[in-house]
C-alpha atoms as a PDB file:
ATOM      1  CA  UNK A   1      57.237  88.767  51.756  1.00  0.00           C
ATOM      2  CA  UNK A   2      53.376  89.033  52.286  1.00  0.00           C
ATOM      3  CA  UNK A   3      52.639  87.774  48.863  1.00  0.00           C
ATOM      4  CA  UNK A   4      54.794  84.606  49.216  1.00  0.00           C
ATOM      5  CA  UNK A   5      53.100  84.022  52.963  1.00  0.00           C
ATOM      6  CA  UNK A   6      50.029  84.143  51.242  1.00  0.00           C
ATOM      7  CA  UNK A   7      51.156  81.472  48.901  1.00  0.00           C
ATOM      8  CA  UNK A   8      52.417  79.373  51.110  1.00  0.00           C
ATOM      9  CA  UNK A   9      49.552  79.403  53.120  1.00  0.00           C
ATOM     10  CA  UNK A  10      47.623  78.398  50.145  1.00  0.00           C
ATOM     11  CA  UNK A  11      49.554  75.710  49.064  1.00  0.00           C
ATOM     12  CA  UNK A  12      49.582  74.386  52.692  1.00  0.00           C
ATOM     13  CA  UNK A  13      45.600  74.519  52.551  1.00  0.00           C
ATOM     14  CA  UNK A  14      45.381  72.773  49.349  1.00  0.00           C
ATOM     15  CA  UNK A  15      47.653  70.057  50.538  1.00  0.00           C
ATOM     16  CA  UNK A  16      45.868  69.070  53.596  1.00  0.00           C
ATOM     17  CA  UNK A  17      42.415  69.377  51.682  1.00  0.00           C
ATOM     18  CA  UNK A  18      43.505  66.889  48.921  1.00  0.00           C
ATOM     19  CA  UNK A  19      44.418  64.700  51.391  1.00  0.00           C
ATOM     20  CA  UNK A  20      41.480  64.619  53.004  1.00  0.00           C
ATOM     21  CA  UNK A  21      39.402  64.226  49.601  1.00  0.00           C
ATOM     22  CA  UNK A  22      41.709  61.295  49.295  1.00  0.00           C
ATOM     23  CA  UNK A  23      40.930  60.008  51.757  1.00  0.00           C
ATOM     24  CA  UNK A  24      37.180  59.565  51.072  1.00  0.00           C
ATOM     25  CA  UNK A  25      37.591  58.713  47.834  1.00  0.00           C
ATOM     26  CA  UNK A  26      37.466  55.129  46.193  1.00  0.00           C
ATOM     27  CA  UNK A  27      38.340  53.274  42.740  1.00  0.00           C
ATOM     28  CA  UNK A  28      36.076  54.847  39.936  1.00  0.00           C
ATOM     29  CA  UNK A  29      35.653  54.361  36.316  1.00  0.00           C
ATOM     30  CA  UNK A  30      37.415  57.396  35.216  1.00  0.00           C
ATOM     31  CA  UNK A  31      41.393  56.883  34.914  1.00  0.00           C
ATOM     32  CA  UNK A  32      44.197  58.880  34.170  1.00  0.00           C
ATOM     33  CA  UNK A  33      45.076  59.730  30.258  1.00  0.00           C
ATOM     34  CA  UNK A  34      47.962  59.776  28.352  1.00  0.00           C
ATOM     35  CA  UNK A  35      50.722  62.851  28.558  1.00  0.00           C
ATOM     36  CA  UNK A  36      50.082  65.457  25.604  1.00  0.00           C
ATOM     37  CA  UNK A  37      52.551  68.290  25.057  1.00  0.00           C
ATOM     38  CA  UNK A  38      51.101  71.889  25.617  1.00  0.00           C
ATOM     39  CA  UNK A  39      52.506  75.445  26.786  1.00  0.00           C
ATOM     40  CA  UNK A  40      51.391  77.273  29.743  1.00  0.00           C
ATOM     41  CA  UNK A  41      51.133  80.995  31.248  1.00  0.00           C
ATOM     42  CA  UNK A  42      50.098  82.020  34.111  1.00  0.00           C
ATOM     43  CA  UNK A  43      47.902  85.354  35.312  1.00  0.00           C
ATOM     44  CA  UNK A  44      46.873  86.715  38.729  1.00  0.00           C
ATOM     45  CA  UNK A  45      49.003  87.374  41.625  1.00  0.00           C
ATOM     46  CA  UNK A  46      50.900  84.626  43.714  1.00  0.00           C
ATOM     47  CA  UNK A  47      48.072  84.553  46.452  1.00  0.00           C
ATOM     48  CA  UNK A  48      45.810  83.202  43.899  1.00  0.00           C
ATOM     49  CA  UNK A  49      42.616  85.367  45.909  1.00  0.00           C
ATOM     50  CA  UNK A  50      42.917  88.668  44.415  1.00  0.00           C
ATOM     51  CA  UNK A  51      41.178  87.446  41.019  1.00  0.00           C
ATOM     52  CA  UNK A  52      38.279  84.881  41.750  1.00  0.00           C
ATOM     53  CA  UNK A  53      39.528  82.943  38.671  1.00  0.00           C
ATOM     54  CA  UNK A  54      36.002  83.183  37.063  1.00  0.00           C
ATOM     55  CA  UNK A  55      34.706  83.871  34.304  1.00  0.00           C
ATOM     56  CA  UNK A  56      33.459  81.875  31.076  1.00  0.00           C
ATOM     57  CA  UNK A  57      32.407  78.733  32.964  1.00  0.00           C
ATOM     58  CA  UNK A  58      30.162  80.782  35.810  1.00  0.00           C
ATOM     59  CA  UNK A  59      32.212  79.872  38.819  1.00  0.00           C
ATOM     60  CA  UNK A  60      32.785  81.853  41.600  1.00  0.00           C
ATOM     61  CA  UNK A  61      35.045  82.311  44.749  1.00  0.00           C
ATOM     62  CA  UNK A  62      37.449  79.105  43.578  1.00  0.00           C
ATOM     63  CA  UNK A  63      38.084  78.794  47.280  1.00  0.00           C
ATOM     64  CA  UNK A  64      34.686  78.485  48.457  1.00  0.00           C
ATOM     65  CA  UNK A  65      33.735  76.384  45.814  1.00  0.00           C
ATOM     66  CA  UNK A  66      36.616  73.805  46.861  1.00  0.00           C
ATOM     67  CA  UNK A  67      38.470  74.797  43.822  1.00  0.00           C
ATOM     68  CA  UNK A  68      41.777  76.247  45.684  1.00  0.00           C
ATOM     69  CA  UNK A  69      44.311  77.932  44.631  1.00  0.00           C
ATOM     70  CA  UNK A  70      45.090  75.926  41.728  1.00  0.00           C
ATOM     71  CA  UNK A  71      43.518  76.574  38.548  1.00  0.00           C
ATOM     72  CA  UNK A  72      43.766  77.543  35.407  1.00  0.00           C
ATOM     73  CA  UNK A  73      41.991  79.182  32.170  1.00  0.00           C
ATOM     74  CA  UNK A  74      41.822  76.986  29.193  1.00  0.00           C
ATOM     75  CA  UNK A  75      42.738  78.041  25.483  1.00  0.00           C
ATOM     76  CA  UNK A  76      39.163  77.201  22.755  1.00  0.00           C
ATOM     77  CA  UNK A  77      40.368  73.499  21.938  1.00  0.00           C
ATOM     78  CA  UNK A  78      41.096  72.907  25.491  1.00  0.00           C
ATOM     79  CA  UNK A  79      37.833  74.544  26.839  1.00  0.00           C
ATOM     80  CA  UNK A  80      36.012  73.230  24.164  1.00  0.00           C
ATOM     81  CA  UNK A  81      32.312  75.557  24.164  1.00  0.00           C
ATOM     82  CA  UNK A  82      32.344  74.904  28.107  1.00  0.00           C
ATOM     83  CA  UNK A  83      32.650  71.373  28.182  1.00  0.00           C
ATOM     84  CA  UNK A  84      35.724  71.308  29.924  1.00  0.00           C
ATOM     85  CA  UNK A  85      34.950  73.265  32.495  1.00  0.00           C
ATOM     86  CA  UNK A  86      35.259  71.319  35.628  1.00  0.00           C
ATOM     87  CA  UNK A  87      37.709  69.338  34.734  1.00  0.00           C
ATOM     88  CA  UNK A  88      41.135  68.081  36.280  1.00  0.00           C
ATOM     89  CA  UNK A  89      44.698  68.582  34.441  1.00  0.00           C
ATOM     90  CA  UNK A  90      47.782  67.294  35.648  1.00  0.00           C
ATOM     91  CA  UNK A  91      50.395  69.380  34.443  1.00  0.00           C
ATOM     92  CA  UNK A  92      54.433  69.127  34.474  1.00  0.00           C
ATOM     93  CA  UNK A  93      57.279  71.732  33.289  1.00  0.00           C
ATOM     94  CA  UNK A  94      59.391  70.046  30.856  1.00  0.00           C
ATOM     95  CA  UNK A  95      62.664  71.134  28.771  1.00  0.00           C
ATOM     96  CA  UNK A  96      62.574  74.533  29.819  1.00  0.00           C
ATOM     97  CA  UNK A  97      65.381  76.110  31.857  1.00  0.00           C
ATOM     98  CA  UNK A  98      62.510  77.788  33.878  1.00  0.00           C
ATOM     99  CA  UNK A  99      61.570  74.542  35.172  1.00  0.00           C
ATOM    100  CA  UNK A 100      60.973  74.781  38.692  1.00  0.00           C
ATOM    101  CA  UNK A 101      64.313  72.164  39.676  1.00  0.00           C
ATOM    102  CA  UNK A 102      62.495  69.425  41.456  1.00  0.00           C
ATOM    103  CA  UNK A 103      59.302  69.882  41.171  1.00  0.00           C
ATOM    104  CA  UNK A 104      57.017  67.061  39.740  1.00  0.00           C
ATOM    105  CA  UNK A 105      53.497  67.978  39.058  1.00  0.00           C
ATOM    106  CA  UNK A 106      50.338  70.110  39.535  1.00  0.00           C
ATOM    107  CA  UNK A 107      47.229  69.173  38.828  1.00  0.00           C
ATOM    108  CA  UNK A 108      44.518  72.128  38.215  1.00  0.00           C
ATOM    109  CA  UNK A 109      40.955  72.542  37.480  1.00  0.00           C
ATOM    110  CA  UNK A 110      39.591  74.646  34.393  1.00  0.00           C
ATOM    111  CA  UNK A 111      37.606  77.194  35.653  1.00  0.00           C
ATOM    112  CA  UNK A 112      37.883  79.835  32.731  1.00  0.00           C
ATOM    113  CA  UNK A 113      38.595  80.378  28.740  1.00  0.00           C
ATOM    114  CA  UNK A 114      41.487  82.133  27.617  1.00  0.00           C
ATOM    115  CA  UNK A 115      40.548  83.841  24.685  1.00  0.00           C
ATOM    116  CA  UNK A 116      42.659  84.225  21.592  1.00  0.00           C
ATOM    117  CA  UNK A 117      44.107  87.334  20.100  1.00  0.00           C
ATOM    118  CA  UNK A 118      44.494  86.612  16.456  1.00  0.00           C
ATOM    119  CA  UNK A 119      46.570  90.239  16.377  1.00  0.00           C
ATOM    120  CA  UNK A 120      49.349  88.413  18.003  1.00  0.00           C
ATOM    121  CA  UNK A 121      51.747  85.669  16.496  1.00  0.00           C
ATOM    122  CA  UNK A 122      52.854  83.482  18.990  1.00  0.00           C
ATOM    123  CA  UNK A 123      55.122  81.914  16.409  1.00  0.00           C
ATOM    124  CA  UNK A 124      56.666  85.208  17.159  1.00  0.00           C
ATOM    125  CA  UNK A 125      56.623  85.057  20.379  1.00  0.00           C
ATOM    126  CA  UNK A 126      54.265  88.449  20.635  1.00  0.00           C
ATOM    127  CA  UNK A 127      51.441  86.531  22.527  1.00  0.00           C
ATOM    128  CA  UNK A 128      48.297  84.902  21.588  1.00  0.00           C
ATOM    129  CA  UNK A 129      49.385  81.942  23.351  1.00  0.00           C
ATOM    130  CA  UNK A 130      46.127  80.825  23.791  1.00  0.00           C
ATOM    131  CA  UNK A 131      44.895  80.976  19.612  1.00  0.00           C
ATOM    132  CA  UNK A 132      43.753  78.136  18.318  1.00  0.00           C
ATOM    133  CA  UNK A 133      44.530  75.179  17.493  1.00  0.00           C
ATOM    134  CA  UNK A 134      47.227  75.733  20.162  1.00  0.00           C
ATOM    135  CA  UNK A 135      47.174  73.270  23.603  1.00  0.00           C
ATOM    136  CA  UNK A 136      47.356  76.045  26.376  1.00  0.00           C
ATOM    137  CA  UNK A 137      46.662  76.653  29.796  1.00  0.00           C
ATOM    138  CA  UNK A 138      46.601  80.251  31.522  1.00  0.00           C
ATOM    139  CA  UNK A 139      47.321  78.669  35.473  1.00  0.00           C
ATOM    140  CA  UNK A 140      46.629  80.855  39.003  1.00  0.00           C
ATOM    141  CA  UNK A 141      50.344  82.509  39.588  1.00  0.00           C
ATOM    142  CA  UNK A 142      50.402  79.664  42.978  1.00  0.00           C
ATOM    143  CA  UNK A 143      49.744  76.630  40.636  1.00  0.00           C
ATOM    144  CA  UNK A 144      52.427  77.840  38.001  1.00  0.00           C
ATOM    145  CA  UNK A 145      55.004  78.658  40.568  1.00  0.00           C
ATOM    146  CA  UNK A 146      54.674  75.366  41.890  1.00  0.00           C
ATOM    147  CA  UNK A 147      55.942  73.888  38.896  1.00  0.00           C
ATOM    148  CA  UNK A 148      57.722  76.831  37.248  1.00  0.00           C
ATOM    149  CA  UNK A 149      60.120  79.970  37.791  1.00  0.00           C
ATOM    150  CA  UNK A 150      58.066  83.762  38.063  1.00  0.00           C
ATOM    151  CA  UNK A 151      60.919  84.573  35.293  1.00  0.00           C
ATOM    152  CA  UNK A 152      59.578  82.055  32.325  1.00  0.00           C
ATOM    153  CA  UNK A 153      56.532  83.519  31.448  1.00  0.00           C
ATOM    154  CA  UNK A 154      55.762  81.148  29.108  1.00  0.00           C
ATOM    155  CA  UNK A 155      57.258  77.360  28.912  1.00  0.00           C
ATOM    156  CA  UNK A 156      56.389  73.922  27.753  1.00  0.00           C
ATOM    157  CA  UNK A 157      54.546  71.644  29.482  1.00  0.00           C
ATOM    158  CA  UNK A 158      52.826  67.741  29.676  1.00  0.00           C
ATOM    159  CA  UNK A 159      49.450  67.415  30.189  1.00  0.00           C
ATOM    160  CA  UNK A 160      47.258  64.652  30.740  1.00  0.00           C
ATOM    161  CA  UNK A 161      42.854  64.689  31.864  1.00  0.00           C
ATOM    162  CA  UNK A 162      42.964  63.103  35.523  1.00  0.00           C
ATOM    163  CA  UNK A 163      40.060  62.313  38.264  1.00  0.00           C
ATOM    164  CA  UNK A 164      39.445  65.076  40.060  1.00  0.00           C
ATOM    165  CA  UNK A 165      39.040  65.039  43.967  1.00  0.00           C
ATOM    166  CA  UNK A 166      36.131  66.343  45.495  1.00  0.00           C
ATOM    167  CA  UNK A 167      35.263  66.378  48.902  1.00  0.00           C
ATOM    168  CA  UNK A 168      31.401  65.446  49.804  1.00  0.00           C
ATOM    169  CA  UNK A 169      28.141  65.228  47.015  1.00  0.00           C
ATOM    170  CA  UNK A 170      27.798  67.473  44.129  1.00  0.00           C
ATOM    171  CA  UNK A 171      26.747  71.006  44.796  1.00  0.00           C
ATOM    172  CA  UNK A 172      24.006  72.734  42.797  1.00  0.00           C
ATOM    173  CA  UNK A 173      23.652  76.406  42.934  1.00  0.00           C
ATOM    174  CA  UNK A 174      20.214  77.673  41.750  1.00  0.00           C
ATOM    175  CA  UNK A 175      19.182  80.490  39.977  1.00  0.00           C
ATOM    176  CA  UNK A 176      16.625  81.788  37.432  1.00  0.00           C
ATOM    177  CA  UNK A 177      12.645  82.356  37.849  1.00  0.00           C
ATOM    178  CA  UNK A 178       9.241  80.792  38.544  1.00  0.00           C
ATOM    179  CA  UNK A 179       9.510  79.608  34.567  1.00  0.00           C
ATOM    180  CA  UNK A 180      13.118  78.676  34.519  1.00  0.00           C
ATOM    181  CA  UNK A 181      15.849  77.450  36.518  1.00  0.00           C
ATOM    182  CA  UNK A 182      19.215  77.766  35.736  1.00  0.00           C
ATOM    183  CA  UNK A 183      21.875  75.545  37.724  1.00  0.00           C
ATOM    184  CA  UNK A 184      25.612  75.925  38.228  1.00  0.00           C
ATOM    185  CA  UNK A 185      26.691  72.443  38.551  1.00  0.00           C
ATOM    186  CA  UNK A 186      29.627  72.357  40.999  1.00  0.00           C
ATOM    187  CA  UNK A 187      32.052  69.874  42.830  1.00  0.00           C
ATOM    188  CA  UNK A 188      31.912  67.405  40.476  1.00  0.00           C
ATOM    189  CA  UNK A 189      34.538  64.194  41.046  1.00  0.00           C
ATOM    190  CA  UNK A 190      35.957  61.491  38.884  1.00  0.00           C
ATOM    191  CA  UNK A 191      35.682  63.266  35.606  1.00  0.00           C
ATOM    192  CA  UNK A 192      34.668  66.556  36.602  1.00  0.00           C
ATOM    193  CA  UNK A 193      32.866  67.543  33.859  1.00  0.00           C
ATOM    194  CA  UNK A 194      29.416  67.004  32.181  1.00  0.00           C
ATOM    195  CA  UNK A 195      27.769  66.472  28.932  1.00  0.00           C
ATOM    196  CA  UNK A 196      24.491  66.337  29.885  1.00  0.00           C
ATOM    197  CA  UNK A 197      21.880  66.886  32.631  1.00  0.00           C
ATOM    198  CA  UNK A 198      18.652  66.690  33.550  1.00  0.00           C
ATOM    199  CA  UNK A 199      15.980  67.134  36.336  1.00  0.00           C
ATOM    200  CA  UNK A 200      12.978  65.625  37.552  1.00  0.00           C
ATOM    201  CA  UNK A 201      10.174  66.943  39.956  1.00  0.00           C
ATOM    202  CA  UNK A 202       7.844  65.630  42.219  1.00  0.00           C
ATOM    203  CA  UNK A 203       5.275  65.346  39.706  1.00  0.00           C
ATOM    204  CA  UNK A 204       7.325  65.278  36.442  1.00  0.00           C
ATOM    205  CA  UNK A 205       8.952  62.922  34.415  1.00  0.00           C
ATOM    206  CA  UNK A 206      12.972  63.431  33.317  1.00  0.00           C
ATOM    207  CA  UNK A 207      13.072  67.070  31.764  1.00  0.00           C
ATOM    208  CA  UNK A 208      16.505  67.343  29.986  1.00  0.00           C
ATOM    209  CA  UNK A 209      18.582  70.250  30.052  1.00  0.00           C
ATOM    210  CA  UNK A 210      20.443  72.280  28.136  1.00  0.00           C
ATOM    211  CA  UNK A 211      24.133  73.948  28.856  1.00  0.00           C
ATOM    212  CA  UNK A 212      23.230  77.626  29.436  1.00  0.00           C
ATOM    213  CA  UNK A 213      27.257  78.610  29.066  1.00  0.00           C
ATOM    214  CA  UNK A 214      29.795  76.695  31.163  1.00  0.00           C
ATOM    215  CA  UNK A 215      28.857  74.927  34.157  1.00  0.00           C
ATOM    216  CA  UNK A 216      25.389  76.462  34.017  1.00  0.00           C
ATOM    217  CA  UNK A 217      22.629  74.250  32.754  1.00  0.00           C
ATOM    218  CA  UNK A 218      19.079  75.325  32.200  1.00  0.00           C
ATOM    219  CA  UNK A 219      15.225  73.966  31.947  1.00  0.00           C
ATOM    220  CA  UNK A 220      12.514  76.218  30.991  1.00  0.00           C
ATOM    221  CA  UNK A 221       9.930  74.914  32.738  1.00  0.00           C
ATOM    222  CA  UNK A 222       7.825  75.693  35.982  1.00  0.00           C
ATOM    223  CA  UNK A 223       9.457  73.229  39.139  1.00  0.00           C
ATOM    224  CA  UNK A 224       8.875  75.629  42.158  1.00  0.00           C
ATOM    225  CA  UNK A 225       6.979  74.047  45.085  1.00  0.00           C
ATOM    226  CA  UNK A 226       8.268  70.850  44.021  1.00  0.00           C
ATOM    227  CA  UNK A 227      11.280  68.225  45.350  1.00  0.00           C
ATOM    228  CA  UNK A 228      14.250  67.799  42.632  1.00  0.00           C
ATOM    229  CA  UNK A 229      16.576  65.271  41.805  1.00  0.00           C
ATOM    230  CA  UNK A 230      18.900  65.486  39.155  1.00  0.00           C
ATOM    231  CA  UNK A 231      20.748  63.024  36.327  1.00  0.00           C
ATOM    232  CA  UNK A 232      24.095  63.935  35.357  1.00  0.00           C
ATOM    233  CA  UNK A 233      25.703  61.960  32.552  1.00  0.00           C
ATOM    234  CA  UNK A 234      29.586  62.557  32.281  1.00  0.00           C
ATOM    235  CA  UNK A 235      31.893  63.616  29.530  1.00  0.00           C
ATOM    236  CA  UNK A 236      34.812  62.772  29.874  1.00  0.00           C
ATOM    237  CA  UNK A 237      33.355  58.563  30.922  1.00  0.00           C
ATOM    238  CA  UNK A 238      30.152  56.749  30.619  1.00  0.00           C
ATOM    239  CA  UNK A 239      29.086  57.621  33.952  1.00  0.00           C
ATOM    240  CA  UNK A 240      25.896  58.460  35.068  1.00  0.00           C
ATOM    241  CA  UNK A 241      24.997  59.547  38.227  1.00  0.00           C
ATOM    242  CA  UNK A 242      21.054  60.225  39.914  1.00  0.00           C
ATOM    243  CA  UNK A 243      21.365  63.026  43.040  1.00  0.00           C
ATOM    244  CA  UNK A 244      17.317  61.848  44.278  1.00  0.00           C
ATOM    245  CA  UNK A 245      15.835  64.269  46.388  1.00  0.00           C
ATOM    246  CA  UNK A 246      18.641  67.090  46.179  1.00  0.00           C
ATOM    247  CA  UNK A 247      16.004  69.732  47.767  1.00  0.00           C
ATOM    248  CA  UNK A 248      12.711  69.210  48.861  1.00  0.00           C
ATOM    249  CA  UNK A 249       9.352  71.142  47.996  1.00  0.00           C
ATOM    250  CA  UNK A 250      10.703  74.188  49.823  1.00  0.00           C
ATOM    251  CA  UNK A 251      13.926  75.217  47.998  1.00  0.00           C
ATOM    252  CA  UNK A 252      14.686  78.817  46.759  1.00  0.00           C
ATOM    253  CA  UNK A 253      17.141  80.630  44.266  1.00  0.00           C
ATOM    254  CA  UNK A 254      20.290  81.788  44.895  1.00  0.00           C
ATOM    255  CA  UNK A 255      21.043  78.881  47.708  1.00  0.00           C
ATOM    256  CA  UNK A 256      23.755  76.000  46.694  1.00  0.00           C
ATOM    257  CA  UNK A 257      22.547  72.718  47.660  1.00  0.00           C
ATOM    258  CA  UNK A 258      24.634  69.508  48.145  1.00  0.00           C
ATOM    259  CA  UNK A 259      23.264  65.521  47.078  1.00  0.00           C
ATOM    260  CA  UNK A 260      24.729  63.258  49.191  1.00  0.00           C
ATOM    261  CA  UNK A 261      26.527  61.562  46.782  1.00  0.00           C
ATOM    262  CA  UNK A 262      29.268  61.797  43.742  1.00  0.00           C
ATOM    263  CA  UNK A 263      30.900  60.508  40.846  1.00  0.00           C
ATOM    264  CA  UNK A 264      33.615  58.242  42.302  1.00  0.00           C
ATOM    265  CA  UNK A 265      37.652  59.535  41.873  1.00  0.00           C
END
């Protein structure tokens, strides 16, 4: 009974923070794509806090990130060397009898990899559900039982890439030392996801960076005591967004900072 408050309570949240991220939103470049048949597990408990839902993309805390409740691990094609990560699914149960009766859709964000385990056969059904070149997503327990019965364990699903909501300007969490900085990109809209970045100091020209793992993207070079902006080309469109002035000279690691704007949804 506590466990299934606790969901509720999430799914309430989530609902009444998507549509206030709808709310701010507008018309951007990035649409919906077509349906593409998948499978999908889920892991965690049905509270969706116990397990931050970290992992191979660097995230943290999905709920004070903005990430919620629901999201979901990605098998290799899927999550794709960390490219995917960031990125907004829309997911429905289909032609399974564990089918949650009524429900339409959930749409999640990959946070995670789900590694394969080339001991198993899925074929079998003995697991490695998420071995390539399999389509699969590992969702939070709250996103899977919104579309799905706790009894399936495993069923069928539609899938299709879809803006993601955010609510505000990107985030940027810094990290590193005085000779490189290392940035968890965060709260990214409209596609979600990025495929390249770069940064630009007071007294510097562009300085491209490389992805670190994940979300995290890296310059080795020395930008303390400096203002930063930041480029971030997307890939999943052929958007490109500038964040100018993101922190000023006086910015330190371990601090997220927010620009005050975002790729449209």
């Amino acid at each position: 009974m506590v466990a299934m408050a606790s969901f509720f309570r999430c799914v309430t949240a989530a609902a009444v923070l998507l549509v206030l991220m709808v709310a701010t939103s507008e018309a951007g470049n990035f649409k919906a794509g077509d349906w593409i048949a998948a499978h999908a597990t889920f892991y965690g408990d049905s509270t969706g806090l116990d397990d931050d839902m970290g992992g191979a993309c660097g995230y943290k805390n999905m709920q004070a990130i903005g990430f919620g409740c629901n999201t979901a691990a990605l098998s290799t094609p899927l999550f794709d060397n960390g490219k995917a990560c960031g990125g907004c699914f829309e997911i429905r149960c289909t032609g399974s009898k564990y089918c949650l009766p009524g429900a339409s859709s959930v749409t999640v964000t990959g946070t995670n990899l789900c590694p394969p385990n080339y001991e198993k056969n899925p074929d079998k059904y003995e697991g490695g559900w998420c071995n390539p070149p399999r389509l699969h997503f590992d969702m939070s327990m709250p996103s899977w039982l919104s579309i799905g019965q706790y009894e399936g364990g495993i069923v069928p699903v539609m899938y299709r890439r879809v803006p993601c909501q955010r609510s505000g300007g990107v985030k940027f969490k810094f990290s590193g030392n005085e000779y490189w900085l290392l940035v968890y990109l965060l709260n990214v809209g409209g596609p979600g996801d990025a495929d390249g970045m770069w940064v630009k100091g007071d007294n510097t020209d562009w300085i491209a960076m490389s992805r670190n793992f994940g979300a995290a993207w890296q310059a080795f070079s020395k930008l303390g005591g400096m203002g930063l902006s930041f480029k971030i080309r997307a890939r999943s469109s052929d958007d490109t967004i500038i964040c100018n002035g993101v922190v000023d000279a006086r910015w330190i690691f371990g601090v997220t900072y927010q620009a005050p704007n975002n790729f449209d949804s």
